[in-house]
C-alpha atoms as a PDB file:
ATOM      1  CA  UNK A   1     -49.547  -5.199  63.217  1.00  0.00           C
ATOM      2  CA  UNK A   2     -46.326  -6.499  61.323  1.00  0.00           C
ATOM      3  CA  UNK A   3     -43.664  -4.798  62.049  1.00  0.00           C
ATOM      4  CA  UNK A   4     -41.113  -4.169  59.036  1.00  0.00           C
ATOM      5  CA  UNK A   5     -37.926  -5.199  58.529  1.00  0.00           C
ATOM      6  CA  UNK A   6     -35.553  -1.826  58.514  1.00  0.00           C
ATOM      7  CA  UNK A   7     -32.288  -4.419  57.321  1.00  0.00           C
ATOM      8  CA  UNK A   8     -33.891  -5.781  54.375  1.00  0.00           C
ATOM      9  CA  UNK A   9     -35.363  -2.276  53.573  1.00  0.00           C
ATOM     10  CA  UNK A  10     -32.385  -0.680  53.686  1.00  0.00           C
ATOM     11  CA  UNK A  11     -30.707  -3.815  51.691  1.00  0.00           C
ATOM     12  CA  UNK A  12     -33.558  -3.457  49.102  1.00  0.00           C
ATOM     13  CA  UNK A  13     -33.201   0.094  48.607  1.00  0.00           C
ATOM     14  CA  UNK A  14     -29.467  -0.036  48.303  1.00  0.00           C
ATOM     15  CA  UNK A  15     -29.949  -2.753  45.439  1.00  0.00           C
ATOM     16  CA  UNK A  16     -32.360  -0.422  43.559  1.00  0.00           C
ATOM     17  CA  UNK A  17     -30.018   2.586  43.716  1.00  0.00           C
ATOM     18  CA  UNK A  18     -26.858   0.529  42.815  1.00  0.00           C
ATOM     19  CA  UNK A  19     -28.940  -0.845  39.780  1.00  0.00           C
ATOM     20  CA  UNK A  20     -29.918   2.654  39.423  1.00  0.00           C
ATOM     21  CA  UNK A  21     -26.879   3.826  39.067  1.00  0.00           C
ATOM     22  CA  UNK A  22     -25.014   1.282  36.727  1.00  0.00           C
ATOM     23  CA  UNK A  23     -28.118   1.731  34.214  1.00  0.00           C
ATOM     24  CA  UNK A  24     -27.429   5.001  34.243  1.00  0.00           C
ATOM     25  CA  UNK A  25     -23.935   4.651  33.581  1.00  0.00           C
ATOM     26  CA  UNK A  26     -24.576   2.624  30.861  1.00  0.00           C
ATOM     27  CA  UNK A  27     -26.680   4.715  29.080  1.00  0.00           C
ATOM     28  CA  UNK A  28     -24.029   7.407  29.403  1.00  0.00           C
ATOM     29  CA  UNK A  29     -21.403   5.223  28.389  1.00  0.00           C
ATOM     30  CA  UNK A  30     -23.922   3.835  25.408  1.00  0.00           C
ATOM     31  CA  UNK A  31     -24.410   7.702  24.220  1.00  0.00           C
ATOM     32  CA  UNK A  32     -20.390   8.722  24.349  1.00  0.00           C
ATOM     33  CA  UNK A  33     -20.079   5.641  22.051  1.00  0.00           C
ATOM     34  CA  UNK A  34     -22.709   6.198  19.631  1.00  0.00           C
ATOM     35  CA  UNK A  35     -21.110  10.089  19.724  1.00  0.00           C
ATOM     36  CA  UNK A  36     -17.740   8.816  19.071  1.00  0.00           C
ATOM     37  CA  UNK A  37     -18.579   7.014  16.390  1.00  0.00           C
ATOM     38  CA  UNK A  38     -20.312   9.379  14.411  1.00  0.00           C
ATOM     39  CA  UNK A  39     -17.752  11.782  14.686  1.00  0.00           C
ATOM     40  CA  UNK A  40     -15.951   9.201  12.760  1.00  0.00           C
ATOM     41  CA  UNK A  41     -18.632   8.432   9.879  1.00  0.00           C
ATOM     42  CA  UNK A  42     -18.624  10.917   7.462  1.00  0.00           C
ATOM     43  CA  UNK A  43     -21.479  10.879   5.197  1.00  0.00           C
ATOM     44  CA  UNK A  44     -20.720  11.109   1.237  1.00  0.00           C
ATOM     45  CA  UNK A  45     -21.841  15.085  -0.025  1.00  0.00           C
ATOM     46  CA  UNK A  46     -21.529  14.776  -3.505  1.00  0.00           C
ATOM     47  CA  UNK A  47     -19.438  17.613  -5.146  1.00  0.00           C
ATOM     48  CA  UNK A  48     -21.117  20.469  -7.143  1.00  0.00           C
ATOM     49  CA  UNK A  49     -19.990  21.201 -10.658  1.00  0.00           C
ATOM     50  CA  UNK A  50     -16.944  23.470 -11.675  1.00  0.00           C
ATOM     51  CA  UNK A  51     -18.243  26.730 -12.287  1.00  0.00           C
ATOM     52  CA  UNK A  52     -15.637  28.060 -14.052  1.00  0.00           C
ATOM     53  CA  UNK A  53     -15.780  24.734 -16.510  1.00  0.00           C
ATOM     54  CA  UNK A  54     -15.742  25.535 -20.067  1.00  0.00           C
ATOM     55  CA  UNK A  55     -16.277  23.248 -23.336  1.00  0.00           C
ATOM     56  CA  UNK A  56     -13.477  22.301 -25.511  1.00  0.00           C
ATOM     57  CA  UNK A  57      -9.398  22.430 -24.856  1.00  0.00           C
ATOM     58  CA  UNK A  58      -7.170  25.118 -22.877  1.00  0.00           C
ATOM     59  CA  UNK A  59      -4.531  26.987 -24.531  1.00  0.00           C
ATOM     60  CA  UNK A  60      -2.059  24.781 -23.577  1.00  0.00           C
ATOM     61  CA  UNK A  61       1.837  25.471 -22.818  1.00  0.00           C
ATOM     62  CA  UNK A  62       4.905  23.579 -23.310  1.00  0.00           C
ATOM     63  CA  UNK A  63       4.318  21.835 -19.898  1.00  0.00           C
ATOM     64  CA  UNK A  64       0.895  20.519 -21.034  1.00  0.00           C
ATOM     65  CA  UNK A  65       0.994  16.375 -21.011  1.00  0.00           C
ATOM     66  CA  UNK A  66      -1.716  14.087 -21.832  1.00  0.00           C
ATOM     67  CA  UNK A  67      -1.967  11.245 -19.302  1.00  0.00           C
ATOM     68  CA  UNK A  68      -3.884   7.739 -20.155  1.00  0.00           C
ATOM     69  CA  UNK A  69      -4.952   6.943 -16.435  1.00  0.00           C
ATOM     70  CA  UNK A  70      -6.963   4.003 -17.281  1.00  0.00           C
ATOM     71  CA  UNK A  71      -8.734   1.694 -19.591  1.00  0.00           C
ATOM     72  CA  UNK A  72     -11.952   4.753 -20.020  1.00  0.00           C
ATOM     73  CA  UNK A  73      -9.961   7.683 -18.826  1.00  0.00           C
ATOM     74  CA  UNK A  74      -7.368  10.337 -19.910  1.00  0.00           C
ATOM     75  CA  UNK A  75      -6.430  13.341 -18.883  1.00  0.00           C
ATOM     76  CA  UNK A  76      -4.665  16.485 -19.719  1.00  0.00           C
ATOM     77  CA  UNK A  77      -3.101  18.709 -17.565  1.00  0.00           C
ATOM     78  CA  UNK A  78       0.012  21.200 -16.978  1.00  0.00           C
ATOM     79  CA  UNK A  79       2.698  18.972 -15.551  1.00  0.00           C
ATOM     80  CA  UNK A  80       4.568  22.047 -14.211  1.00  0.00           C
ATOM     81  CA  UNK A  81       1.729  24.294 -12.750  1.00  0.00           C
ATOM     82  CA  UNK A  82       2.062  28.616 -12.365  1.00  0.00           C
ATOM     83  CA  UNK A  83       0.502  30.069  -9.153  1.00  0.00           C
ATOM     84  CA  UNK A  84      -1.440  32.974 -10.850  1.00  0.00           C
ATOM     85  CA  UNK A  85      -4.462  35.397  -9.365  1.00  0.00           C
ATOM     86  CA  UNK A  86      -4.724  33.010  -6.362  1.00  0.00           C
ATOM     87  CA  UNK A  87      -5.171  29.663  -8.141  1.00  0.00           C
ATOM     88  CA  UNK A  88      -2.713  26.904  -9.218  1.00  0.00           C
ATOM     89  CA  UNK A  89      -3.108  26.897 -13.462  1.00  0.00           C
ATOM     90  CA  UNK A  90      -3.505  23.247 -14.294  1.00  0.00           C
ATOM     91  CA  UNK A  91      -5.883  23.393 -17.764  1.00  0.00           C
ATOM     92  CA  UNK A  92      -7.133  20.453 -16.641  1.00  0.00           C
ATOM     93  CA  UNK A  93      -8.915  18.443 -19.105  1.00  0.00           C
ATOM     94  CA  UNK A  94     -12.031  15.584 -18.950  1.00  0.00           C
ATOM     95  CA  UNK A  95     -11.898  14.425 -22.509  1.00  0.00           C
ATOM     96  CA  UNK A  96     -15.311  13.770 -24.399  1.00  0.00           C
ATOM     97  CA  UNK A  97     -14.349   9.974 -24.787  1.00  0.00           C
ATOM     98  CA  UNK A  98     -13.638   8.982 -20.630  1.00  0.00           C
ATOM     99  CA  UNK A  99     -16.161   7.224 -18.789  1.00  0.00           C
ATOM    100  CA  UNK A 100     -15.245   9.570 -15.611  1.00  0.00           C
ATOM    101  CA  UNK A 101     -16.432  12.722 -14.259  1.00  0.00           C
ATOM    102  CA  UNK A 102     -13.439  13.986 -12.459  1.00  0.00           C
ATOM    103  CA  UNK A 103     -12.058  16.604  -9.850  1.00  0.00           C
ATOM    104  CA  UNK A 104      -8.822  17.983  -9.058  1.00  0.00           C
ATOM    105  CA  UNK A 105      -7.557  18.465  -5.748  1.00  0.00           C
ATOM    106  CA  UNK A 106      -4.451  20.155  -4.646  1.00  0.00           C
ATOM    107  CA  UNK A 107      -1.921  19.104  -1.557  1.00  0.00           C
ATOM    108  CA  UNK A 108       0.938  20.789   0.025  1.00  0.00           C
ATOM    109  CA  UNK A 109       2.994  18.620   2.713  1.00  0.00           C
ATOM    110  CA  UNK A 110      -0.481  16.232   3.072  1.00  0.00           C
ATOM    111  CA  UNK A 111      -2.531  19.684   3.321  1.00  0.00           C
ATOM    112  CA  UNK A 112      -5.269  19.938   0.823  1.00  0.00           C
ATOM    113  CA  UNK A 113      -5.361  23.700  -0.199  1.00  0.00           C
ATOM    114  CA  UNK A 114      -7.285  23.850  -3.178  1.00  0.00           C
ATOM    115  CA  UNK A 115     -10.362  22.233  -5.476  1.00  0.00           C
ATOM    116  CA  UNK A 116     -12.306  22.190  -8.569  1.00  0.00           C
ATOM    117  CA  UNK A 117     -15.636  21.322  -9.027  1.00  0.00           C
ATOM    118  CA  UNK A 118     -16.615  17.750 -10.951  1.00  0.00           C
ATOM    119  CA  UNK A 119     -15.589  18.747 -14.362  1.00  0.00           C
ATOM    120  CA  UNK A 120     -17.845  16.379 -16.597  1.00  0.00           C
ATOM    121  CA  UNK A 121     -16.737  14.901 -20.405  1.00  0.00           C
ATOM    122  CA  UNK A 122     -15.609  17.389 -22.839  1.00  0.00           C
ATOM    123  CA  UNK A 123     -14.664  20.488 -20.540  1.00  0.00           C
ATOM    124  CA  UNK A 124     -11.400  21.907 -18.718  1.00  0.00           C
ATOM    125  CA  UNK A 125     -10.825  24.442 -15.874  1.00  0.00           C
ATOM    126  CA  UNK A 126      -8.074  26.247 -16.451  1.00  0.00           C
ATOM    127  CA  UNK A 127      -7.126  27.003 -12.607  1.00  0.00           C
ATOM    128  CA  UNK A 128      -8.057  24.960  -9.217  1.00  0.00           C
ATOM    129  CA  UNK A 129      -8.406  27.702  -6.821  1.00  0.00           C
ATOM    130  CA  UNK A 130      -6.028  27.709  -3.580  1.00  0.00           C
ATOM    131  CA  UNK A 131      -6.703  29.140  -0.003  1.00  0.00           C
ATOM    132  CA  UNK A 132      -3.192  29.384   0.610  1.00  0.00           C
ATOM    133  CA  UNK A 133      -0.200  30.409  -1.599  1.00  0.00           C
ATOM    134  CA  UNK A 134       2.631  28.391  -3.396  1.00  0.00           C
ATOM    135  CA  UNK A 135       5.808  29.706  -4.705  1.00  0.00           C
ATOM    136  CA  UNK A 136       7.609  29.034  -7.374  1.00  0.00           C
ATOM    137  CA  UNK A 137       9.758  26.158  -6.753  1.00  0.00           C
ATOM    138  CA  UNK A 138       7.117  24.443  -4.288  1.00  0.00           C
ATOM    139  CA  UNK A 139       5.972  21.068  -5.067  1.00  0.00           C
ATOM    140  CA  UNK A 140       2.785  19.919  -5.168  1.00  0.00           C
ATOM    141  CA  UNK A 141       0.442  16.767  -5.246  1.00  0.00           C
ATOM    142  CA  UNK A 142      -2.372  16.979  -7.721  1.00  0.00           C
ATOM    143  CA  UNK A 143      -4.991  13.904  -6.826  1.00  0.00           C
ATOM    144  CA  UNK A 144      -7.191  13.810  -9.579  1.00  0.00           C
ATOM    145  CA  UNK A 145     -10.114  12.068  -8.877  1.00  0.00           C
ATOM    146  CA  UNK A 146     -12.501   9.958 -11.086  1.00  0.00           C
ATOM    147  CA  UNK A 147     -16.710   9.434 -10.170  1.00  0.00           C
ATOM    148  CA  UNK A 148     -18.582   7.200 -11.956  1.00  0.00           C
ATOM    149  CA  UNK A 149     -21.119   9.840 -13.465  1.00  0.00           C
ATOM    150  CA  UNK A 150     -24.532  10.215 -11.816  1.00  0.00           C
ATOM    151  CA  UNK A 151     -23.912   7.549  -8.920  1.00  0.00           C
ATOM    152  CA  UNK A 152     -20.412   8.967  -7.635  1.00  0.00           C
ATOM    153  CA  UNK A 153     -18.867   5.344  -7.200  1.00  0.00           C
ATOM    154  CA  UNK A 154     -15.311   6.026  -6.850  1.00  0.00           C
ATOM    155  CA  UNK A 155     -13.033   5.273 -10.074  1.00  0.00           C
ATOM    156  CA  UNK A 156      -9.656   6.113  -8.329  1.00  0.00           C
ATOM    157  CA  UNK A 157      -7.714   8.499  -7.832  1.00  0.00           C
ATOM    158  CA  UNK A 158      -4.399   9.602 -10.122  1.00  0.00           C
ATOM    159  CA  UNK A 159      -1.695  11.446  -7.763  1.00  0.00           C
ATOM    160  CA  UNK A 160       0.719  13.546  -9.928  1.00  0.00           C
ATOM    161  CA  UNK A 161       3.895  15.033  -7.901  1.00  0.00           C
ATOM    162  CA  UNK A 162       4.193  18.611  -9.466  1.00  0.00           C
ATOM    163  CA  UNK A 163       7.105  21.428  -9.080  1.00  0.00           C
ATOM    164  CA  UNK A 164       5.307  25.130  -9.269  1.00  0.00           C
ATOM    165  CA  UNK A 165       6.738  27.324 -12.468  1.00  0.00           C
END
């Protein structure tokens, strides 16, 4: 009978746990990565349409501007926005003529607090609802931003510094 070898048995097994144990590691390490980066990727939801959209203009106040953005794209809008019945009142306008379906977003101090819907050509919202307040005498950033209708490429985005009324 042979007799085994208990050194190179016990240096074989201690080669198949250390390799063990590294593959392991690296399939942990391998998994926090791949969870990492997701967290990071964000995946593109296209926005739903502004419910409260109507056709036509707003009754527009003295602090009503219209705004060429770019070559395909104007917009109107209340330069110096009221904070009434929980929204921010912009009468934001798409114009029949652009080549945009746009959105308006609404920052305080870099925190978004409000949105509309994609407004498409020819309609207005009148206000972009907020989750927090503003008072008079806040100011605002309004980021209006443009989607190429039905494929949602990006046409910009127009920031407007505001003062609330």
């Amino acid at each position: 009978m042979k007799r085994k070898n208990c050194v190179t048995d016990s240096r074989r097994k201690l080669k198949i746990g250390i390799l063990t144990s590294l593959a392991a590691l690296l399939c942990i390490a391998l998994s926090l990565g791949y969870i990492r980066f997701a967290q990071g990727y964000r995946v593109f939801r296209a926005p739903e349409h502004e419910m409260a959209a109507a056709g036509g203009m707003p009754n527009a106040t003295q602090g009503w501007q219209e705004l060429p953005v770019k070559e395909g794209y104007t917009i109107g809008l209340e330069t110096a926005p009221a904070f009434t019945g929980g929204g921010l009142q912009v009468n934001l306008v798409n114009y029949a003529g652009n080549a945009v379906w746009i959105l308006a977003r609404v920052y305080r101090e870099e925190e978004l607090i409000g949105q509309t819907g994609i407004l498409y050509q020819g309609e207005y919202v009148a206000q972009v609802p907020c989750e927090k307040t503003v008072s008079a005498g806040d100011n605002v950033m309004l980021h209006i931003v443009a989607y190429e209708p039905e494929t949602y490429h990006s046409e910009g985005v127009a920031r407007i510094s505001c003062q609330v009324q």
